[in-house]
C-alpha atoms as a PDB file:
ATOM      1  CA  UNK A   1       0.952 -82.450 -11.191  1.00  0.00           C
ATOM      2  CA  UNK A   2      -1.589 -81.230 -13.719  1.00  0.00           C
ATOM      3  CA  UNK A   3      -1.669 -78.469 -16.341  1.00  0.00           C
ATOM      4  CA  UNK A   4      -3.909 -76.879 -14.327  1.00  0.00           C
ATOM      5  CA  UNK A   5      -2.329 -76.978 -11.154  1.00  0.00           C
ATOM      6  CA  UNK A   6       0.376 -75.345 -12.798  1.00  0.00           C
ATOM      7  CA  UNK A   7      -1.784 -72.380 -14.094  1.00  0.00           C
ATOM      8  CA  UNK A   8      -3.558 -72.228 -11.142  1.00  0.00           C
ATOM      9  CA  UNK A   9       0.307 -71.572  -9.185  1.00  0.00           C
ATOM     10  CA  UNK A  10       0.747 -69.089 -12.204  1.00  0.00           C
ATOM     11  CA  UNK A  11      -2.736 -67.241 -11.635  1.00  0.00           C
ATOM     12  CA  UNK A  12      -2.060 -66.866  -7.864  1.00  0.00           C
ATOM     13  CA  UNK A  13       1.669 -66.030  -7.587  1.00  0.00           C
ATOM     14  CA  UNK A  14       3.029 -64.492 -10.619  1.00  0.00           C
ATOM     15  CA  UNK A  15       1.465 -60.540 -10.990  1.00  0.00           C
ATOM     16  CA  UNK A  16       3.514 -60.108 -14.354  1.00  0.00           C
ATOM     17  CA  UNK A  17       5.543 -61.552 -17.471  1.00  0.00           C
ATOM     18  CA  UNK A  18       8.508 -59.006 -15.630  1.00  0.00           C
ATOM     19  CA  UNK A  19       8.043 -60.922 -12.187  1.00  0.00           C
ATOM     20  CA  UNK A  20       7.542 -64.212 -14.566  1.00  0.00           C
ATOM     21  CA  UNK A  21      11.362 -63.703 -16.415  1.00  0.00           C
ATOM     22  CA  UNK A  22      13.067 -62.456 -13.074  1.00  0.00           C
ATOM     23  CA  UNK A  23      11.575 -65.711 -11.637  1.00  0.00           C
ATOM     24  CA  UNK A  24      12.882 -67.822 -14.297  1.00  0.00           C
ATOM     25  CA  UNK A  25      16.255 -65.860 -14.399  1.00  0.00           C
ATOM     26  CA  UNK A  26      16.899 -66.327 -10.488  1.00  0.00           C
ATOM     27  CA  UNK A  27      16.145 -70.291 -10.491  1.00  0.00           C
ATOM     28  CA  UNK A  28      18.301 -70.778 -13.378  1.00  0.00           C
ATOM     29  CA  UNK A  29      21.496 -68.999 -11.555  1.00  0.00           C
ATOM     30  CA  UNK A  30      20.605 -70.964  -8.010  1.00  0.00           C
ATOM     31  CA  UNK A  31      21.636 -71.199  -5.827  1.00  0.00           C
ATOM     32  CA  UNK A  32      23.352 -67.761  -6.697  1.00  0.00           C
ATOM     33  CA  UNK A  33      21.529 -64.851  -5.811  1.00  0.00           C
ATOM     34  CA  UNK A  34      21.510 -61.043  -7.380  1.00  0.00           C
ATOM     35  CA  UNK A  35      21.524 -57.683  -6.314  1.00  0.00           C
ATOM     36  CA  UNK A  36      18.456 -55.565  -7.136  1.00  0.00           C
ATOM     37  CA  UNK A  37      20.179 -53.294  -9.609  1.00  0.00           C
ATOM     38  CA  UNK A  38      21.809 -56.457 -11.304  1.00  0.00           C
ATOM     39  CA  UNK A  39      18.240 -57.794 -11.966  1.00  0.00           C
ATOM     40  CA  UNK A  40      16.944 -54.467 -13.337  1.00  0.00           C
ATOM     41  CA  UNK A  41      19.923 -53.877 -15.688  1.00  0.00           C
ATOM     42  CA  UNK A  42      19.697 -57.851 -16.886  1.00  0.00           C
ATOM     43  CA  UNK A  43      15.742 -57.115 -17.452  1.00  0.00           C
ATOM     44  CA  UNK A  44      15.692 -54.204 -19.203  1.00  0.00           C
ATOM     45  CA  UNK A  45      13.522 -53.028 -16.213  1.00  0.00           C
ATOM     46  CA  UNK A  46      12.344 -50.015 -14.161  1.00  0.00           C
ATOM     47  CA  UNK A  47      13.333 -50.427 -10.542  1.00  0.00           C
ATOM     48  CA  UNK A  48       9.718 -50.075  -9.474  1.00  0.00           C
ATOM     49  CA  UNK A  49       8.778 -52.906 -11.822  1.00  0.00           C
ATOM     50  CA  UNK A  50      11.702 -55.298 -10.701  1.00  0.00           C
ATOM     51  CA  UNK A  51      11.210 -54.056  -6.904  1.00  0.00           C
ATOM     52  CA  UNK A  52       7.516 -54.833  -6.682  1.00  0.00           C
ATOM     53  CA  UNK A  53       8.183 -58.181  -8.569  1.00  0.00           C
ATOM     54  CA  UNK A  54      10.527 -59.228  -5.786  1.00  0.00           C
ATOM     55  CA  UNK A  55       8.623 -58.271  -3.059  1.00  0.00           C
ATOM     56  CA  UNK A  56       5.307 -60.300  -4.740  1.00  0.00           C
ATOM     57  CA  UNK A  57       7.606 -63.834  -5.432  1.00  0.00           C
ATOM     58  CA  UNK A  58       9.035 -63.326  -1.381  1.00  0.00           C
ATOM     59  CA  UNK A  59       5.254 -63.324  -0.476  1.00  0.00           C
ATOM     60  CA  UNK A  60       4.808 -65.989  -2.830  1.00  0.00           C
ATOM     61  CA  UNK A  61       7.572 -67.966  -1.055  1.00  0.00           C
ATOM     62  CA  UNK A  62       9.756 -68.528  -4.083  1.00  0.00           C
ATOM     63  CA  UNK A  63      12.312 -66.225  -3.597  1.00  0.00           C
ATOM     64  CA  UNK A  64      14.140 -65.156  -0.252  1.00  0.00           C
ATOM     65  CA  UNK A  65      16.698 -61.791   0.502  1.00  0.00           C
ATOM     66  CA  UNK A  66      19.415 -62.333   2.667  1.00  0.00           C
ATOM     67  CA  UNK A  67      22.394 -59.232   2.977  1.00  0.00           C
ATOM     68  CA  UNK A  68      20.920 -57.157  -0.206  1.00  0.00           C
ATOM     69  CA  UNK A  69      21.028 -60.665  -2.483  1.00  0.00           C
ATOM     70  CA  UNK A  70      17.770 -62.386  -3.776  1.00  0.00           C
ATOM     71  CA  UNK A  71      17.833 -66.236  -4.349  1.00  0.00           C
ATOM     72  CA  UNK A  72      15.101 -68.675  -5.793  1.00  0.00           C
ATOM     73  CA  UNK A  73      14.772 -70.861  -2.617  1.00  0.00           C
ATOM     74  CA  UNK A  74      11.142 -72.039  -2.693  1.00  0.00           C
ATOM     75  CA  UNK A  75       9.456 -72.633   0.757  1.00  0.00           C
ATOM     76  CA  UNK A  76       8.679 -76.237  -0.265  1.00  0.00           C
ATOM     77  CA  UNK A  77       9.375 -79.232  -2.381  1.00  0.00           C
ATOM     78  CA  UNK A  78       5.658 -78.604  -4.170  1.00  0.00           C
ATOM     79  CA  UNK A  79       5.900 -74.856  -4.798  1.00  0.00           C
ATOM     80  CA  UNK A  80       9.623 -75.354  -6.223  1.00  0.00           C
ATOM     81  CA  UNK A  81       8.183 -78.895  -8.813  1.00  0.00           C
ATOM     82  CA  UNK A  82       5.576 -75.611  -9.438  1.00  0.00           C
ATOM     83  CA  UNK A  83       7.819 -73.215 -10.700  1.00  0.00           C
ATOM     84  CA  UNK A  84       9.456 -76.306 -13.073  1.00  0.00           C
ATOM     85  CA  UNK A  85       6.921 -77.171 -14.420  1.00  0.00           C
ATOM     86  CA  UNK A  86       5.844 -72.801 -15.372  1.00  0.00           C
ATOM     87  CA  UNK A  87       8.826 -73.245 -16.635  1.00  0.00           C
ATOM     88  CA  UNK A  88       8.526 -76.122 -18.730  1.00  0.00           C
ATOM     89  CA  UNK A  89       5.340 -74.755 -19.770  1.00  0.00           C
ATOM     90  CA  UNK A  90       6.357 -71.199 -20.675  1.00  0.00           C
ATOM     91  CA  UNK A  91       9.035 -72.514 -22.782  1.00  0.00           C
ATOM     92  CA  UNK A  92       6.433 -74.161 -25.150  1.00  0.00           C
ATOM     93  CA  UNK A  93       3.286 -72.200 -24.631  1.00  0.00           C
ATOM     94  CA  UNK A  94       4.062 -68.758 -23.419  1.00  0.00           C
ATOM     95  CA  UNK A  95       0.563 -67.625 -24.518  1.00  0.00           C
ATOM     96  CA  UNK A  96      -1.448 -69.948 -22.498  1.00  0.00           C
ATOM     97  CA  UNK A  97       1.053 -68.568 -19.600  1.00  0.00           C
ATOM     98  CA  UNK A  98       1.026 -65.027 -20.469  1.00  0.00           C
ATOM     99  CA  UNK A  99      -2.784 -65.216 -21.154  1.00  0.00           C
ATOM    100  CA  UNK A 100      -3.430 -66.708 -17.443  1.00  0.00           C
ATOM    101  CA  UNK A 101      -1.333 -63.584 -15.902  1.00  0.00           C
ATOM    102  CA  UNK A 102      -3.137 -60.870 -18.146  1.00  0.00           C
ATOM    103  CA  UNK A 103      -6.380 -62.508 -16.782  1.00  0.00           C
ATOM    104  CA  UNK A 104      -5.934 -62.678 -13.161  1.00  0.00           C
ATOM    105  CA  UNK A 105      -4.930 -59.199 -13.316  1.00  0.00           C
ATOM    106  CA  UNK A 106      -8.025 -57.498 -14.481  1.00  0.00           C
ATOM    107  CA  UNK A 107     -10.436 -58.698 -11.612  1.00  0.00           C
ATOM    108  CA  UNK A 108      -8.467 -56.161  -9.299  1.00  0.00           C
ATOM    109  CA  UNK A 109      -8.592 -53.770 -11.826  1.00  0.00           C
ATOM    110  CA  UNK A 110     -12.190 -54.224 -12.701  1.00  0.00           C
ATOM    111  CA  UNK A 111     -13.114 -53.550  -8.254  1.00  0.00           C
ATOM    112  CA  UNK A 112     -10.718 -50.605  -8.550  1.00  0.00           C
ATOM    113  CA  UNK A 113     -12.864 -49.472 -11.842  1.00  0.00           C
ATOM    114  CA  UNK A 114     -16.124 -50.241  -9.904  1.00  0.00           C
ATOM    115  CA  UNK A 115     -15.307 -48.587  -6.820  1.00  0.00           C
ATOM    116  CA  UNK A 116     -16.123 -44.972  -9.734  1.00  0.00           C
ATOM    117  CA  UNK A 117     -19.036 -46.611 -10.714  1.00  0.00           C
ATOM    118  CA  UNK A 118     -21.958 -43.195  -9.929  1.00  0.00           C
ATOM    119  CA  UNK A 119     -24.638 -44.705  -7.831  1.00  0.00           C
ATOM    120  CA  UNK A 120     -28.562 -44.219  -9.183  1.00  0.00           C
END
């Protein structure tokens, strides 16, 4: 698995450094799960930031909710090796992580922006 694939994984399934951490933070208490309120107390969060975060790494298929409790259970050997390895490479270059999840953000942004754009 290259570098790339990895940032690639990064681009497309993690919308923020908050979704990023509460990733990290569920796969490192697996295969225990948390409560929503747990996670936002634990990340210093809002519950709208820690809510939409869960609700983007279920869609991702990295996380699952089963009675009120959210677990890391990836939906496959490759996506799971995925996640290591962000891990791995988060731990000694968060830049090059946080850079690649500041930059897939803005092409949304920049259609939302465009959609104001006055027409000639």
């Amino acid at each position: 698995m290259s570098e790339d694939d990895v940032i690639s994984f990064i681009a497309s399934s993690i919308s923020s450094v908050w979704a990023l951490e509460l990733l990290f933070l569920l796969k490192r208490e697996a295969p225990g799960g948390r409560r929503e309120n747990e996670l936002v107390q634990e990340l210093r969060s809002s519950t709208t930031a820690v809510s939409d975060s869960l609700r983007k790494l279920r869609a991702a298929g990295l996380l699952v909710e089963e009675s009120g409790l959210h677990y890391y259970r990836p939906a496959g050997a490759v996506l799971g090796k995925l996640a290591t390895e962000a891990e791995k490479l988060y731990a000694v270059r968060p830049a090059v992580v946080i850079k690649t999840i500041v930059s897939a953000r803005p092409q949304s942004l920049q259609a939302f922006a465009d959609s104001f754009k006055l027409k000639e």
